[in-house]
Protein backbone atom coordinates (compact mmCIF):
# COMPACT_ATOMS: atom_id res chain seq x y z
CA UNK A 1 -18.97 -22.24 0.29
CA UNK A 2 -22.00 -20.20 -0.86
CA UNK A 3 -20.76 -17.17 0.20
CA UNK A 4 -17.61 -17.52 -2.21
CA UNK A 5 -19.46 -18.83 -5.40
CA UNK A 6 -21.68 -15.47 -5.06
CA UNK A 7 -19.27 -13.46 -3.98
CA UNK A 8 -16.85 -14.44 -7.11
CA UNK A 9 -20.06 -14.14 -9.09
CA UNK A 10 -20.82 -10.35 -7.76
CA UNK A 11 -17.05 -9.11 -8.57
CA UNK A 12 -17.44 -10.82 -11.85
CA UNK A 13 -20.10 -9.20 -13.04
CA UNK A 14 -20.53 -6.17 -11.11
CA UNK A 15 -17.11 -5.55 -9.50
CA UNK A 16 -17.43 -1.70 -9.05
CA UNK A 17 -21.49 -1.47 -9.11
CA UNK A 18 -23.79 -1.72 -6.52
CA UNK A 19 -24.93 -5.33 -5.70
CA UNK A 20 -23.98 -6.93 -2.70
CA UNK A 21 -23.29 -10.72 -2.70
CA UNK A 22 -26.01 -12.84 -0.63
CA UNK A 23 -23.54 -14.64 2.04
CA UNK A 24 -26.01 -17.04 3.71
CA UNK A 25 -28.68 -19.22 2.99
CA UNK A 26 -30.51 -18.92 6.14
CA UNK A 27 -30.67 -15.21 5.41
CA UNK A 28 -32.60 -15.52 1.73
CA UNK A 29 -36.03 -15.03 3.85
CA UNK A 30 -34.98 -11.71 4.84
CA UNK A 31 -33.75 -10.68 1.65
CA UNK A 32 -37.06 -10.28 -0.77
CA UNK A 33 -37.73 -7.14 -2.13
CA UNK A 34 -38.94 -3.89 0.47
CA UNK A 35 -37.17 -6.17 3.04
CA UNK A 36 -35.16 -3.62 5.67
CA UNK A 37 -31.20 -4.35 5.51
CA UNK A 38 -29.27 -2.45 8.27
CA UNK A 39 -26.32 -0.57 6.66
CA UNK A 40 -22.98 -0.71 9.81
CA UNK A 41 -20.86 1.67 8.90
CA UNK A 42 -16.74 0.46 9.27
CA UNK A 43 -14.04 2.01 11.26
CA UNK A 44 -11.77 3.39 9.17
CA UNK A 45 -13.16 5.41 5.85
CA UNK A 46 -11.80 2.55 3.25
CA UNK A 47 -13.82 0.42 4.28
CA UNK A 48 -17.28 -0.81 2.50
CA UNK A 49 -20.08 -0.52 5.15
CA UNK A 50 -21.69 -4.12 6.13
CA UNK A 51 -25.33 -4.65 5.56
CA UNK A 52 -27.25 -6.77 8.09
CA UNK A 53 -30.85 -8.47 7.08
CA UNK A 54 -33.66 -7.67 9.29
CA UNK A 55 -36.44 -9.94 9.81
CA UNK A 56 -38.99 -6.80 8.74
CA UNK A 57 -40.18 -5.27 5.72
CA UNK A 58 -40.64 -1.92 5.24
CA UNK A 59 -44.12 -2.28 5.39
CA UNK A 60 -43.60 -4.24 9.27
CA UNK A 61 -43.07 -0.28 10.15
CA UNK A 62 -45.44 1.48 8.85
CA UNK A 63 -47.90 3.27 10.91
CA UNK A 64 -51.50 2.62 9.21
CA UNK A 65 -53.12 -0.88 8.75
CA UNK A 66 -52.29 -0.04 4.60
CA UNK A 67 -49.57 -1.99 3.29
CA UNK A 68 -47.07 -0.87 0.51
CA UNK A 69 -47.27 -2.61 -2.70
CA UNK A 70 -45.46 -0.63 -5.31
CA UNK A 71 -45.11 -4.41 -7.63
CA UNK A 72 -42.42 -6.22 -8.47
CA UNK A 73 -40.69 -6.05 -11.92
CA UNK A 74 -39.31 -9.39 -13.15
CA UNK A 75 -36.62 -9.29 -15.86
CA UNK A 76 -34.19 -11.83 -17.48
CA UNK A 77 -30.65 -11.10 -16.27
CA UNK A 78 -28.26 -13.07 -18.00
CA UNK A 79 -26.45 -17.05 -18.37
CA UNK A 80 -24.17 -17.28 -16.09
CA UNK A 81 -20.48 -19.26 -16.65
CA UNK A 82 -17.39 -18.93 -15.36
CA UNK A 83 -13.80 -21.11 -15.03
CA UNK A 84 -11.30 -19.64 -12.95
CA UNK A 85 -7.66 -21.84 -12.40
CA UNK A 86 -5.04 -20.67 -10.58
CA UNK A 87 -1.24 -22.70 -10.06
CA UNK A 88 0.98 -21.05 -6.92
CA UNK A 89 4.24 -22.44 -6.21
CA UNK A 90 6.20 -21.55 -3.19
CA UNK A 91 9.20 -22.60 -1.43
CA UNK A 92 11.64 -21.74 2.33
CA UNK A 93 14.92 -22.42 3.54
CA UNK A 94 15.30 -23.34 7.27
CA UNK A 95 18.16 -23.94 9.15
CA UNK A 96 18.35 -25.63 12.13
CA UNK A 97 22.06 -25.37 13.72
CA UNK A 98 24.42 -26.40 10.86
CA UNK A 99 21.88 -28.10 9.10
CA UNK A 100 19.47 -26.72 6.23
CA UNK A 101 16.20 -27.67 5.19
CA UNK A 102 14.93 -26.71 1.73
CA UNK A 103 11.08 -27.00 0.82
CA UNK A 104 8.90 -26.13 -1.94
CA UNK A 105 5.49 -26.81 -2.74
CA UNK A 106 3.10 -26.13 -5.36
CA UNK A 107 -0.86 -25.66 -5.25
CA UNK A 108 -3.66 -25.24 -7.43
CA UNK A 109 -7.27 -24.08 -7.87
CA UNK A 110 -10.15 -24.39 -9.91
CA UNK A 111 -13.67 -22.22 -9.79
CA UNK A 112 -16.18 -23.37 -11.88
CA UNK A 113 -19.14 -21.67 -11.82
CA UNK A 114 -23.08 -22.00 -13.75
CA UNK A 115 -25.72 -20.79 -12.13
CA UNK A 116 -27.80 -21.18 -15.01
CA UNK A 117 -30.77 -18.35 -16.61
CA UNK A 118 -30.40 -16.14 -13.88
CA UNK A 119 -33.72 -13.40 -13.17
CA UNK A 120 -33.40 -9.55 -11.92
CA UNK A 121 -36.62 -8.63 -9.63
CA UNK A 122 -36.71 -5.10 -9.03
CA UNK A 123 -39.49 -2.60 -7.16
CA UNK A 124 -40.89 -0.20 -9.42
CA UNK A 125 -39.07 2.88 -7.44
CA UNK A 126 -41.79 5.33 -8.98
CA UNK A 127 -44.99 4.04 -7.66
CA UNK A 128 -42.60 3.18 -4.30
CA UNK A 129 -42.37 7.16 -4.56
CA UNK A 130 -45.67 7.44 -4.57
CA UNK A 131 -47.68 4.71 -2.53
CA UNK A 132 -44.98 6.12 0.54
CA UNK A 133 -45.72 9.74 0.12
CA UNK A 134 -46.64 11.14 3.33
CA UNK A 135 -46.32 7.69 5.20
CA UNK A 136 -45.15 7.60 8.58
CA UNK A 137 -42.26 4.86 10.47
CA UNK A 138 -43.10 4.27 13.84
CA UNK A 139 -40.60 5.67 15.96
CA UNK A 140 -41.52 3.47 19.09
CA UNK A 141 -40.51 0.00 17.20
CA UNK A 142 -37.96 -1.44 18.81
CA UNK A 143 -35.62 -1.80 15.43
CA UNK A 144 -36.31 1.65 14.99
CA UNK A 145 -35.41 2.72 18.42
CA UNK A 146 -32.39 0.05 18.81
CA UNK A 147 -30.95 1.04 15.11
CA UNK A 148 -31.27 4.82 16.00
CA UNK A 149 -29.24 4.40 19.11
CA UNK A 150 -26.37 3.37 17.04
CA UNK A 151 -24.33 5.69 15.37
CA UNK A 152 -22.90 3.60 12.50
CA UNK A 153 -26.76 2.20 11.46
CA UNK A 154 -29.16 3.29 9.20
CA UNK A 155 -32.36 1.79 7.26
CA UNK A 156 -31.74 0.31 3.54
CA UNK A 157 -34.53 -1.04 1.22
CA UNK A 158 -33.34 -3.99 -0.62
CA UNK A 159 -34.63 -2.64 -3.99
CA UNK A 160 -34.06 -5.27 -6.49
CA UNK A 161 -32.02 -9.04 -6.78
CA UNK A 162 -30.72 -11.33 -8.66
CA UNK A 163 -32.66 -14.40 -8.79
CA UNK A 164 -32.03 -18.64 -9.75
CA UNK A 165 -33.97 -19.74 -11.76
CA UNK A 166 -33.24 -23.26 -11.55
CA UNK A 167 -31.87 -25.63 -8.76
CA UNK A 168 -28.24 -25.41 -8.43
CA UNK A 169 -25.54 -27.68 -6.90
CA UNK A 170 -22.74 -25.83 -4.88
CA UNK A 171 -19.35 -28.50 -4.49
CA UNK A 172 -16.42 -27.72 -3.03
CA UNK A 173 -13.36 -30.05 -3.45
CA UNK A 174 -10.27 -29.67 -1.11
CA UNK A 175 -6.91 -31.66 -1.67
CA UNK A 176 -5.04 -31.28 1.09
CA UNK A 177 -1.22 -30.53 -0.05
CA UNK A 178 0.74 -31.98 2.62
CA UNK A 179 2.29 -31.02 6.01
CA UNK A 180 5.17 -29.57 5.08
CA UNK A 181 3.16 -26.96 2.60
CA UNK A 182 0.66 -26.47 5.84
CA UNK A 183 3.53 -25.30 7.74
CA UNK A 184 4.84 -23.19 5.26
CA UNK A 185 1.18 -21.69 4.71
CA UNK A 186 1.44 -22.63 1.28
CA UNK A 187 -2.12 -22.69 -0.37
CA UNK A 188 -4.09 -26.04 -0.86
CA UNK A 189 -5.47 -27.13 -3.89
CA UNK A 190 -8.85 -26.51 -3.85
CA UNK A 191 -11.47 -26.22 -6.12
CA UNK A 192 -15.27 -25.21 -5.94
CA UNK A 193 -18.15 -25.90 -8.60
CA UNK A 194 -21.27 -24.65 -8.87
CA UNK A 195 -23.82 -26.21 -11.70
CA UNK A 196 -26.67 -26.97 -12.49
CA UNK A 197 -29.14 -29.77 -11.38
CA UNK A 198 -28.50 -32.61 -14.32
CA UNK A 199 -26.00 -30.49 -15.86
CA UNK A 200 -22.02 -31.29 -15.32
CA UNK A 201 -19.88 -30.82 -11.90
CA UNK A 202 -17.13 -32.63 -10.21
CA UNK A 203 -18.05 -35.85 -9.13
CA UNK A 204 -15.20 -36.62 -6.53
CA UNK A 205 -16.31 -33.38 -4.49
CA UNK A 206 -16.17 -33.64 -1.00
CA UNK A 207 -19.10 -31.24 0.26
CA UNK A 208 -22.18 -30.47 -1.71
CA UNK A 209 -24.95 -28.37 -0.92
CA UNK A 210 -28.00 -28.05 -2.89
CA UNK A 211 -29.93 -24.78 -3.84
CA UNK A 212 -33.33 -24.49 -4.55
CA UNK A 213 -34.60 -21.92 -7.47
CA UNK A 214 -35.62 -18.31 -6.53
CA UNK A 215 -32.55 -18.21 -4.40
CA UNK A 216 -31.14 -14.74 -4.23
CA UNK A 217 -27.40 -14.52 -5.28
CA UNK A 218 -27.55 -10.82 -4.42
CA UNK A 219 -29.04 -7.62 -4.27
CA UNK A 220 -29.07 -3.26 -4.07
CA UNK A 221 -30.53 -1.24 -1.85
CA UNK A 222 -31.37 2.22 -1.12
CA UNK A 223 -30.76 4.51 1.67
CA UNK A 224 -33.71 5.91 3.94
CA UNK A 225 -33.11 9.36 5.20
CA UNK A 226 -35.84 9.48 8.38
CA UNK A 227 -36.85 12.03 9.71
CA UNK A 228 -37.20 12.54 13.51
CA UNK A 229 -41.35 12.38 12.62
CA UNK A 230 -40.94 9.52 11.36
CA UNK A 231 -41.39 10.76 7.63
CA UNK A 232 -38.61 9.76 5.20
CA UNK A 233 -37.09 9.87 2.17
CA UNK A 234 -35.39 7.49 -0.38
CA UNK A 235 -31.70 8.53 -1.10
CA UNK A 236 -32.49 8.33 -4.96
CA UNK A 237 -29.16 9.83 -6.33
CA UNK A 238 -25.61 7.81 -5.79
CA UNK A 239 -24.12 10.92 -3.80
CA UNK A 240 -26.96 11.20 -1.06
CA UNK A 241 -27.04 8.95 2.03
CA UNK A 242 -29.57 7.67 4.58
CA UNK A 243 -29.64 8.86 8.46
CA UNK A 244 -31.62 9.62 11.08
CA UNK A 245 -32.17 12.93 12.47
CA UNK A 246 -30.85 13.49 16.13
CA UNK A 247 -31.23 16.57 18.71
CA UNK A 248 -32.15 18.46 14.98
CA UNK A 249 -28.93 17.02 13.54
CA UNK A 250 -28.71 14.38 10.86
CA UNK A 251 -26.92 11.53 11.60
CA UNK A 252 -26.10 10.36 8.80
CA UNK A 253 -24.00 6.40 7.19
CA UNK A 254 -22.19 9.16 4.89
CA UNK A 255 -18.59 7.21 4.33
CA UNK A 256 -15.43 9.75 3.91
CA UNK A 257 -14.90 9.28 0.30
CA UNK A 258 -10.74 9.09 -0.91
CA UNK A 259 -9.49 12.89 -0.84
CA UNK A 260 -10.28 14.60 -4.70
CA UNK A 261 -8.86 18.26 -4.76
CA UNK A 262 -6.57 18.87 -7.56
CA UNK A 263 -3.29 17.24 -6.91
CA UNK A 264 -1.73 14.50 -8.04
CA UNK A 265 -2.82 11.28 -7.29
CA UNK A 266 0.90 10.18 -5.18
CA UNK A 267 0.42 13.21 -3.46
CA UNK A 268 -3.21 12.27 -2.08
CA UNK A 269 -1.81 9.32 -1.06
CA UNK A 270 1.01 10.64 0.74
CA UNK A 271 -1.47 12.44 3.00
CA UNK A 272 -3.40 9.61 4.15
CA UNK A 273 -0.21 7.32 4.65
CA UNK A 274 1.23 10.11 7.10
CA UNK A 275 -1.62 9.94 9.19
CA UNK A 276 -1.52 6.34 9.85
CA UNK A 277 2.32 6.31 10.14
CA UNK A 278 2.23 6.29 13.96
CA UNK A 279 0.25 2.65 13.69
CA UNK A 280 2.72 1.70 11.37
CA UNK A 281 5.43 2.81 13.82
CA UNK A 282 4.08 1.55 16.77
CA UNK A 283 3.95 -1.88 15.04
CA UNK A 284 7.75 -1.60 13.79
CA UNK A 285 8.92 -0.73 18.12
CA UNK A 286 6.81 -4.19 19.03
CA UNK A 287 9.22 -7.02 20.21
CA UNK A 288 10.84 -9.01 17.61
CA UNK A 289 9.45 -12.31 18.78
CA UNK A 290 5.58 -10.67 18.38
CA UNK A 291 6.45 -8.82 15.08
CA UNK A 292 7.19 -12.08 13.52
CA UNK A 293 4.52 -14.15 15.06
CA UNK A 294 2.20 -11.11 13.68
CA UNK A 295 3.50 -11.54 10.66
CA UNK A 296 3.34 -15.18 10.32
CA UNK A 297 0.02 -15.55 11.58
CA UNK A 298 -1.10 -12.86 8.82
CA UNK A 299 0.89 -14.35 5.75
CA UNK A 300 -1.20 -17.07 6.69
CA UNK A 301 -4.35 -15.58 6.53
CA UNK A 302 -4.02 -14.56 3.51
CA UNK A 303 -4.75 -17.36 1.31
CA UNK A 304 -8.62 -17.25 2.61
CA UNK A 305 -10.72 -14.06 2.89
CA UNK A 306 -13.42 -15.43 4.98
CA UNK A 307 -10.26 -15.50 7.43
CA UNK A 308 -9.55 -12.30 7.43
CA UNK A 309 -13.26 -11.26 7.44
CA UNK A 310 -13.23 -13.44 10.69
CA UNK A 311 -10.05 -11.62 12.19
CA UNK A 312 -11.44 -8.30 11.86
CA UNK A 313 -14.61 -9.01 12.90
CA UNK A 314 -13.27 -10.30 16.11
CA UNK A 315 -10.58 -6.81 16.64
CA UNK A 316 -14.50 -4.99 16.09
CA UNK A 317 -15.32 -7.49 18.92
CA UNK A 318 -12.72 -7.05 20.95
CA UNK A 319 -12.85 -3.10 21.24
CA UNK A 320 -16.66 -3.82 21.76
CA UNK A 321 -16.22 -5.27 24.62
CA UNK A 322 -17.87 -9.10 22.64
CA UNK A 323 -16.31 -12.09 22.76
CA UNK A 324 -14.93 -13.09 19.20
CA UNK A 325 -17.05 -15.28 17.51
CA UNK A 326 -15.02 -17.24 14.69
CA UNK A 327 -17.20 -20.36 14.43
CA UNK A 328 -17.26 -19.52 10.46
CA UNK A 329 -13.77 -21.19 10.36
CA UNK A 330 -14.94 -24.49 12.25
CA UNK A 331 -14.12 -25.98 8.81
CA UNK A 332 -10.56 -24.76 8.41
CA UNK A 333 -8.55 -25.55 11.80
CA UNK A 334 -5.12 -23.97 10.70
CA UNK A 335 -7.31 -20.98 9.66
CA UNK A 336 -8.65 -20.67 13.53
CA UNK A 337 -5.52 -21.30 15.04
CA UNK A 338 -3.49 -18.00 13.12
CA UNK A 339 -6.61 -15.72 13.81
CA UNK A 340 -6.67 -16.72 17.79
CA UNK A 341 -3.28 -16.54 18.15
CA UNK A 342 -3.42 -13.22 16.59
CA UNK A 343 -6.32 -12.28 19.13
CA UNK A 344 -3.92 -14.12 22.29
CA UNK A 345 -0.98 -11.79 20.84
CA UNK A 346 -2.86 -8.61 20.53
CA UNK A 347 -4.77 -9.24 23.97
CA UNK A 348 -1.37 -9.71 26.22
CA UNK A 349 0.25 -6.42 24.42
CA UNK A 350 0.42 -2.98 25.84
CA UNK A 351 -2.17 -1.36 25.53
CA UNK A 352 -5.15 -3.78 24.61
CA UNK A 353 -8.02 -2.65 26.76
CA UNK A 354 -9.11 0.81 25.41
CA UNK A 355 -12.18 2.63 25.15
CA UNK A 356 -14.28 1.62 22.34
CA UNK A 357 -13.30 2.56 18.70
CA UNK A 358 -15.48 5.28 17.14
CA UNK A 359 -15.70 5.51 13.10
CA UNK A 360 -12.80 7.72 11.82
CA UNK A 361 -12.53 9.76 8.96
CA UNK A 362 -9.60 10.47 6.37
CA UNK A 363 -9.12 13.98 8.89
CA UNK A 364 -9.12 11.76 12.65
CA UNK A 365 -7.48 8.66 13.16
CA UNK A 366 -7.47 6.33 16.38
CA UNK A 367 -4.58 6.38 19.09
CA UNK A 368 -1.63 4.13 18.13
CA UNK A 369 -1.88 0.64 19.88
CA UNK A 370 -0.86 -3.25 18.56
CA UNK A 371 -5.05 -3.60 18.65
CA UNK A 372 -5.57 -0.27 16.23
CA UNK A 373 -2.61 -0.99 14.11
CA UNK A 374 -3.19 -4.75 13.42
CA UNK A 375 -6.62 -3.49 12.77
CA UNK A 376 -5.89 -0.88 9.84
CA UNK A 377 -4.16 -4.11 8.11
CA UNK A 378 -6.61 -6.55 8.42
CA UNK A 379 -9.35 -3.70 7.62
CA UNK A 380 -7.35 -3.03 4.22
CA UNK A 381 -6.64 -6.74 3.48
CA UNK A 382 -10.75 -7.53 4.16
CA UNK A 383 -11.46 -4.85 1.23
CA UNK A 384 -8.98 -6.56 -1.16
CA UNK A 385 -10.59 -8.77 -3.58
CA UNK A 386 -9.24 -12.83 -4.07
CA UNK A 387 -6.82 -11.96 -7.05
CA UNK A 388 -5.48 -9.38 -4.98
CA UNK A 389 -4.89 -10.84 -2.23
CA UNK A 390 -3.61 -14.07 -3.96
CA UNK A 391 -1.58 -12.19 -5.60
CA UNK A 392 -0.03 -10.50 -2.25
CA UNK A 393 0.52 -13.62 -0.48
CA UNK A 394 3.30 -15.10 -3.72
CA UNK A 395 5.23 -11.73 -2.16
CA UNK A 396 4.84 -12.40 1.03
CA UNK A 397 8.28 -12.82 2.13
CA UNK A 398 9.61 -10.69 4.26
CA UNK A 399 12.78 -9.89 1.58
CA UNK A 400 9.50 -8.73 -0.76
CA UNK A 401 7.75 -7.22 1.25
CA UNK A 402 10.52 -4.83 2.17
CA UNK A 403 10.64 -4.96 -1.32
CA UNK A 404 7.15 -3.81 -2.00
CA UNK A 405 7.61 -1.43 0.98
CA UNK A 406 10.53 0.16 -0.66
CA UNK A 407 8.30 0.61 -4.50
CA UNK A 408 5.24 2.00 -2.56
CA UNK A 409 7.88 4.98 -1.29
CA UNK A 410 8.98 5.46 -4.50
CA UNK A 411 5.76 5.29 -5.81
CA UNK A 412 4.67 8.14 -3.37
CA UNK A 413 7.61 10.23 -3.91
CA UNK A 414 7.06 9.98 -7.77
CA UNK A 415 10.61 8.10 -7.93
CA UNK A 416 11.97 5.92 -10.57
CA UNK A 417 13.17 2.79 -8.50
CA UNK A 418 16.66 1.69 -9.24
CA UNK A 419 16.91 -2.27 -8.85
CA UNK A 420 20.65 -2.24 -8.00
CA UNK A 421 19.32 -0.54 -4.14
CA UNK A 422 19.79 -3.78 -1.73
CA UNK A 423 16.26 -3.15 -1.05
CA UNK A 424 14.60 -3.64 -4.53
CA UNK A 425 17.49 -6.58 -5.47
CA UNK A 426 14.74 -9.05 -5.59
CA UNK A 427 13.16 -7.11 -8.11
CA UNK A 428 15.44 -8.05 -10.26
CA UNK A 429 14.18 -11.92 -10.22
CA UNK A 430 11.39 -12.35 -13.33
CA UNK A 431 9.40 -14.27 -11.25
CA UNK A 432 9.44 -11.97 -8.27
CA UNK A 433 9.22 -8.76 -10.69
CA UNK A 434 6.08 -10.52 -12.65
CA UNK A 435 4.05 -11.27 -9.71
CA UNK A 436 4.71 -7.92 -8.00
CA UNK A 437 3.96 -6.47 -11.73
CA UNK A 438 0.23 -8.38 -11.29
CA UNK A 439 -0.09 -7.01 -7.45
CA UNK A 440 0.33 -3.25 -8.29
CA UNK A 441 -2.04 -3.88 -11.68
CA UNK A 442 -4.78 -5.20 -9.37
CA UNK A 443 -4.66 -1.78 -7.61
CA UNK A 444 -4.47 0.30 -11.35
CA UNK A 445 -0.22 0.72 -11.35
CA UNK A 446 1.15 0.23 -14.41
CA UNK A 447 5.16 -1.25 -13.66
CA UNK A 448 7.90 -0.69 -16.68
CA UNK A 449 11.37 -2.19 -15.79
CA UNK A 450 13.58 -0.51 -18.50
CA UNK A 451 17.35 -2.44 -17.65
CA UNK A 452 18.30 -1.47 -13.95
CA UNK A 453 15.35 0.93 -13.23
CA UNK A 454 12.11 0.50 -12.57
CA UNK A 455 9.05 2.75 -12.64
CA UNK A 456 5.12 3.43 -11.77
CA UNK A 457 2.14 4.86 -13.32
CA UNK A 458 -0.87 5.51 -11.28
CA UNK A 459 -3.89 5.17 -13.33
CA UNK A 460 -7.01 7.06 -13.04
CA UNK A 461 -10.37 6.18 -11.29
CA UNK A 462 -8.86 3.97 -8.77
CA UNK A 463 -11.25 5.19 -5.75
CA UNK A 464 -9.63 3.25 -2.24
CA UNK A 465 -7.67 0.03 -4.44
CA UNK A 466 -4.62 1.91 -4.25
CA UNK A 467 -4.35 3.21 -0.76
CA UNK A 468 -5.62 0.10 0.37
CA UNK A 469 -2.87 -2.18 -1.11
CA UNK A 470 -0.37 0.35 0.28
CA UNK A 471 -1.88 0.25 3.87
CA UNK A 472 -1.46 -2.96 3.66
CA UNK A 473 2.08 -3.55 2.37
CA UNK A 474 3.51 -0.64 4.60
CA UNK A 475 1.59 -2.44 7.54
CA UNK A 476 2.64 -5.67 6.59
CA UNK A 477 6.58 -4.27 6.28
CA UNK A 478 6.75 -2.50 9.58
CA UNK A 479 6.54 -6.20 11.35
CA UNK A 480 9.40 -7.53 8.94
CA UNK A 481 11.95 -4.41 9.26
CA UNK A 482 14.46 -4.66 11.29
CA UNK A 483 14.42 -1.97 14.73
């Protein structure tokens, strides 16, 4: 519940900066200005990194008895209100022998947000420069030692955060919207407030949790290059990242950025969609039966992103040798049946035990397996945001999704679509055509139906949105077409 209301408030406000959204209460202790937040670097080079609080400051490090105290500047941020309300509808045909049942089902949403007068406290970065000039880390720490021994960790400095300045209630209200919409996966009406103390919220709420002020929403950091000495460096510009030096290398948490070189944008994408068309393959040759469990169980998934977060946290797990851990959907039981059913699926195929998955960049991918390939989905659906995803699950069908399938080639091959191919019929459909028309414009394509033809326009500055979506649809479509 607290991890949504800050994460909505992050993309709100700062959807393609730097903050990162504070996703636990029990982790605001660690999270005060010079604390030390491990950067994890992902698998696969779309992904954001993860940032881990440590219980240690950077001053908890330092060799000397002198502790750094560059001051703390404390700024008003801004008021912060939002209303967000969102109607899905949804309906399936089953038959059962000669009979046919026909469903629908409808659900809403409501997030209502005010944290109130909201502070920024931030580290005055030049007398940081200065007061750590020519100090020293102690290599022989054990976070030191146990973060260098990892090749996907470095050192960040949380550097300034966004502050409450007033006690805030959190409520969440769920409506549940009936058994036949759970079965269908339809979403349930749900909405979440967040107010202030005295000031309005929803009265029938069903959980309510209580903030206090000085309660970190979110925060930045910046990278520590460290040397093998133990001397470092703050990674000051935007383009420079932190490491650690190894055998006189640096080892650096540099993420493969989305291919630049002068081409056009479909054809950038075209390169990094061939080299994950063996997953996609490899998912397309799995038996029927598992294809559309896989893509059942994922459908389902996709009305929650702390679901998906949980799924591919637990495929990390599972190549790591761990035991999943998905006690963060102990609240949703429908939720944590689809992602251990996934896990049960993916564990009896072909294939499962491996050796442990390295990071790869846009030039190396992974050997194809159900594991790797389930894995580059959920890893593209986890960096989608909630519209986006919303969005995909109304054309989640598996007629759409060919459908999408189908625009995403055309898209690549610079094609105008023509909506009398089988393929793109549903297309034709308003409805269908608007929603898919909101899909593609999260991820910065413009869609212009002009009578029986249909066509794209990638827009400019999109960074990973676009391959992402099409990762996902393409992955999404090899478990719905037909061998």
């Amino acid at each position: 519940m607290f991890a949504k209301a800050t994460s909505k408030f992050v993309s709100e406000i700062d959807p393609d900066g730097c903050l990162i959204p504070v996703s636990r209460l029990n982790e605001l202790d660690n999270l005060t200005v010079l604390s030390l937040v491990i950067k994890h670097k992902r698998f696969w080079f779309w992904q954001r990194p993860k940032y881990l609080p440590t219980d240690f400051t950077l001053s908890d490090l330092l060799l000397g008895e002198k502790d750094i105290d560059p001051g703390i500047i404390e700024t008003d941020f801004l008021k912060y209100n939002s209303t967000l309300e969102n109607t899905t509808t949804g309906g399936a045909e089953a038959g059962f022998g000669s009979s046919n049942i026909n469903v629908a089902g409808k659900g809403s949403s409501k997030l209502a947000s005010s944290f109130g007068n909201l502070k920024k406290q931030e580290v005055d970065v030049r007398k940081l420069l200065d007061e750590s000039k020519d100090r020293v880390l102690d290599m022989q720490h054990s976070l030191v030692q146990q973060t260098r021994e990892k090749r996907r960790e470095v050192f960040t400095l949380v550097k300034e955060r966004i502050v409450t300045t007033q006690v805030c209630t959190i409520t969440e209200e769920l409506q549940e919207g009936g058994t036949c919409g759970a079965f269908l996966g339809l979403p349930l009406p749900k909405k979440i407030q967040v107010s202030v103390k005295n000031g309005s919220h929803q009265s029938d709420s069903n959980v309510s949790v209580e903030i206090p002020a000085k309660t970190a929403l979110a925060y930045c950091v910046i990278d520590l290059n460290v040397k093998s000495t133990g001397h470092f460096e703050l990674c000051l510009l935007p383009d420079t990242y932190g490491g650690f030096v190894v055998d006189g290398s640096e080892k650096t948490c540099e993420n493969k950025v989305y291919a630049t070189p002068p081409e056009p944008p479909n054809k950038q994408l075209q390169r990094e969609l061939d080299k994950l068309q063996s997953q996609f393959t490899l998912l397309s040759g799995l038996p029927a039966s598992m294809r559309s469990s896989l893509f059942q169980q994922l459908t389902l998934l996709l009305k929650d992103k702390t679901a998906i977060s949980a799924l591919d946290l637990a495929l990390e797990d599972l190549y790591s040798g761990k035991k999943p851990d998905l006690n963060t959907l102990d609240n949703a039981a429908s939720l944590k049946a689809a992602v251990q059913t996934t896990i049960e699926l993916l564990q009896g195929s072909k294939g499962a035990d491996q050796a442990p998955l390295k990071s790869t960049s846009s030039e190396e991918q992974l050997e194809p397996s159900a594991l790797t390939a389930t894995h580059v989905i959920t890893s593209a659906l986890e960096e989608m945001t909630d519209s986006t995803l919303s969005a995909l699950e109304s054309c989640s069908s598996p007629s759409s999704i060919q459908a999408l399938h189908s625009l995403v080639q055309n898209v690549v091959e610079n094609r105008k679509c023509s909506l009398k191919d089988s393929s793109l019929a549903v297309l034709a459909e308003e409805d269908t055509y608007s929603k898919v028309k909101e899909l593609f414009g999260s991820s910065n394509i413009t869609l212009c139906k002009e009578e029986d033809t249909v066509c794209a326009e990638i827009g400019s500055h999109q960074g990973h949105v676009l391959l992402i979506l099409c990762i996902a649809i393409c992955g999404l479509a090899s478990l719905v077409t037909p061998v």
